[in-house]
C-alpha atoms as a PDB file:
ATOM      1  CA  UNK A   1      -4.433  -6.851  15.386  1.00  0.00           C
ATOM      2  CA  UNK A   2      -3.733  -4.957  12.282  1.00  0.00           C
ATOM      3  CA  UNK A   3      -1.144  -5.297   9.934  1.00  0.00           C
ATOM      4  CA  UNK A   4       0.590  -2.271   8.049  1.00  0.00           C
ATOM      5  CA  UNK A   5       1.798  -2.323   4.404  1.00  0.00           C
ATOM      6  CA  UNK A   6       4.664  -0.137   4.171  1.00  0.00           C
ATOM      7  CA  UNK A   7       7.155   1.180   1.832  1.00  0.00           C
ATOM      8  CA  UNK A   8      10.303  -0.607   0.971  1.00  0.00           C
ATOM      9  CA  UNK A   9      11.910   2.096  -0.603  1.00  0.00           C
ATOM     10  CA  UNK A  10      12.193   5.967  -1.898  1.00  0.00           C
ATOM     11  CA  UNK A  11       9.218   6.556  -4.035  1.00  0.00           C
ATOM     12  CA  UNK A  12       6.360   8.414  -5.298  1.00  0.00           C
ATOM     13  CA  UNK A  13       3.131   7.362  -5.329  1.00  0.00           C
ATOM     14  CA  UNK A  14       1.504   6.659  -8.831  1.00  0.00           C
ATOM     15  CA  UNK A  15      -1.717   5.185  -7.723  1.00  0.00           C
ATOM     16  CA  UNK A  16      -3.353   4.339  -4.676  1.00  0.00           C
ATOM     17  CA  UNK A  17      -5.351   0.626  -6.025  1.00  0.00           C
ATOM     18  CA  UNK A  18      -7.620   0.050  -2.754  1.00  0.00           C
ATOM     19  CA  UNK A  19     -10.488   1.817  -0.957  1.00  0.00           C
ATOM     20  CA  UNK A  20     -11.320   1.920   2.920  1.00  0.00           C
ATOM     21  CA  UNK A  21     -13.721  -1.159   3.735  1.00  0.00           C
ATOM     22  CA  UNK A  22     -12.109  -3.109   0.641  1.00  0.00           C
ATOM     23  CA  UNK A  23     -11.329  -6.798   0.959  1.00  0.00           C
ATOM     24  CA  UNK A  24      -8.096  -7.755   0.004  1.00  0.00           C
ATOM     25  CA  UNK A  25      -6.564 -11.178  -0.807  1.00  0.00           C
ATOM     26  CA  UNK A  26      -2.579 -11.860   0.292  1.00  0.00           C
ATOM     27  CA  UNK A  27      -0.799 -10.886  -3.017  1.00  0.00           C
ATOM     28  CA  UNK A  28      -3.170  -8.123  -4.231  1.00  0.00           C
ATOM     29  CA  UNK A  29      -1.299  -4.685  -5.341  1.00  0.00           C
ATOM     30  CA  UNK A  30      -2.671  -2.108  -2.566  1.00  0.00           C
ATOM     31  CA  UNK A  31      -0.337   0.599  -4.161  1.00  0.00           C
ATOM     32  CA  UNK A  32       1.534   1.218  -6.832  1.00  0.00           C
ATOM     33  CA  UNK A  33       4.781   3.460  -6.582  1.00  0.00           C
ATOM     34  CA  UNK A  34       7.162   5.121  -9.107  1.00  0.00           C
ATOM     35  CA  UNK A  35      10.921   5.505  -8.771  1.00  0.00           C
ATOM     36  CA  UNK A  36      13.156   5.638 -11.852  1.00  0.00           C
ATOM     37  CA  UNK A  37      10.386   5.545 -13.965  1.00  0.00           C
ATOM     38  CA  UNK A  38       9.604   1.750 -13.345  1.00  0.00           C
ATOM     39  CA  UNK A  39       6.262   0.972 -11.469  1.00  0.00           C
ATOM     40  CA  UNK A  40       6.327  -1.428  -8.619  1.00  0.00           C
ATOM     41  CA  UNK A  41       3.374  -2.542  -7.124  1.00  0.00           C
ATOM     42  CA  UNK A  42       2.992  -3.164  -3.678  1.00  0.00           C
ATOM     43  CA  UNK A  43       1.469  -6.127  -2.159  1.00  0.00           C
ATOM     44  CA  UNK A  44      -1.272  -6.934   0.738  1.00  0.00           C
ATOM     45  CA  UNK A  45       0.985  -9.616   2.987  1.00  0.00           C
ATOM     46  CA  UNK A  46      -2.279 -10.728   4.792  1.00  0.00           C
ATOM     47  CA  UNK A  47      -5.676 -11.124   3.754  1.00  0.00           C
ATOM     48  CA  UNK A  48      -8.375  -8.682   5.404  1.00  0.00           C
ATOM     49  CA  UNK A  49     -10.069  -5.510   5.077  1.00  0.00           C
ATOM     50  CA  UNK A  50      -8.405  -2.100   4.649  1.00  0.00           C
ATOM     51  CA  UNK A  51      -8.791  -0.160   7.415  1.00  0.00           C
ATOM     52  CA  UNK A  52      -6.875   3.087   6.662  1.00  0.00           C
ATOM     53  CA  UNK A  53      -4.791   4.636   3.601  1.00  0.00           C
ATOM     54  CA  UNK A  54      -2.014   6.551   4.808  1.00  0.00           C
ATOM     55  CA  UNK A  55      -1.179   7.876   1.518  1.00  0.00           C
ATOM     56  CA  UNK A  56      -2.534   9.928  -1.476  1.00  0.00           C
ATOM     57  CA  UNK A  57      -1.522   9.822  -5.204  1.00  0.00           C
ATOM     58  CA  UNK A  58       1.140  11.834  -5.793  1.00  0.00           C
ATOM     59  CA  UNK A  59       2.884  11.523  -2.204  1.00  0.00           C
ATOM     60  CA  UNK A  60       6.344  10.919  -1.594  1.00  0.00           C
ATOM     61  CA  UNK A  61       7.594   8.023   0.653  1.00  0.00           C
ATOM     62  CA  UNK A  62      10.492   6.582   2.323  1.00  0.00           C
ATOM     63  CA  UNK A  63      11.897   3.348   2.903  1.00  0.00           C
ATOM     64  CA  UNK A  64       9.719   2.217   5.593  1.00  0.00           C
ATOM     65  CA  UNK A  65       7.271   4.576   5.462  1.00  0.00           C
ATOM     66  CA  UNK A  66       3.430   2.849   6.023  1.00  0.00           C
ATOM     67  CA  UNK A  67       1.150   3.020   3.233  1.00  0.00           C
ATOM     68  CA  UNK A  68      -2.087   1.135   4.027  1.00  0.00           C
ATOM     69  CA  UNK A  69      -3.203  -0.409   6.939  1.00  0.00           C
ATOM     70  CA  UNK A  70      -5.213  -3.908   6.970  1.00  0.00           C
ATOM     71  CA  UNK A  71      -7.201  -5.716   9.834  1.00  0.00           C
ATOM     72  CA  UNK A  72      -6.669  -9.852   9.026  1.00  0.00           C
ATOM     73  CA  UNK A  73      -9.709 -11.804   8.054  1.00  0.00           C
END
């Protein structure tokens, strides 16, 4: 079963830190998003490989909104 990293809030996307077939460890930045000029990076809550990136640089997203999606080790 996968697992989906999404967006927890209204943001652009400043960088997208993962590739498709990556391994990622629980607590590695997948993404990095922008919003009031602060950068917040966004976490891998399992560890796995990354299976899809729903997002490009640049993109806008919503709260909620899924950003990468990772199949557990």
């Amino acid at each position: 079963m996968s697992h989906t990293v999404v967006a927890e809030l209204v943001a652009a996307v400043l960088k997208v830190e993962v590739e498709v077939g990556q391994s990622v460890a629980a607590d590695d930045a997948v993404v990095i998003l922008e919003s009031m000029k602060m950068e917040i990076p966004v976490l891998a809550e399992v560890a796995g490989t990354v299976t899809e990136i729903v997002v490009e640089d640049g993109d806008v997203v919503n709260d909620g909104d899924p950003l990468v999606v990772i199949t557990p080790a």
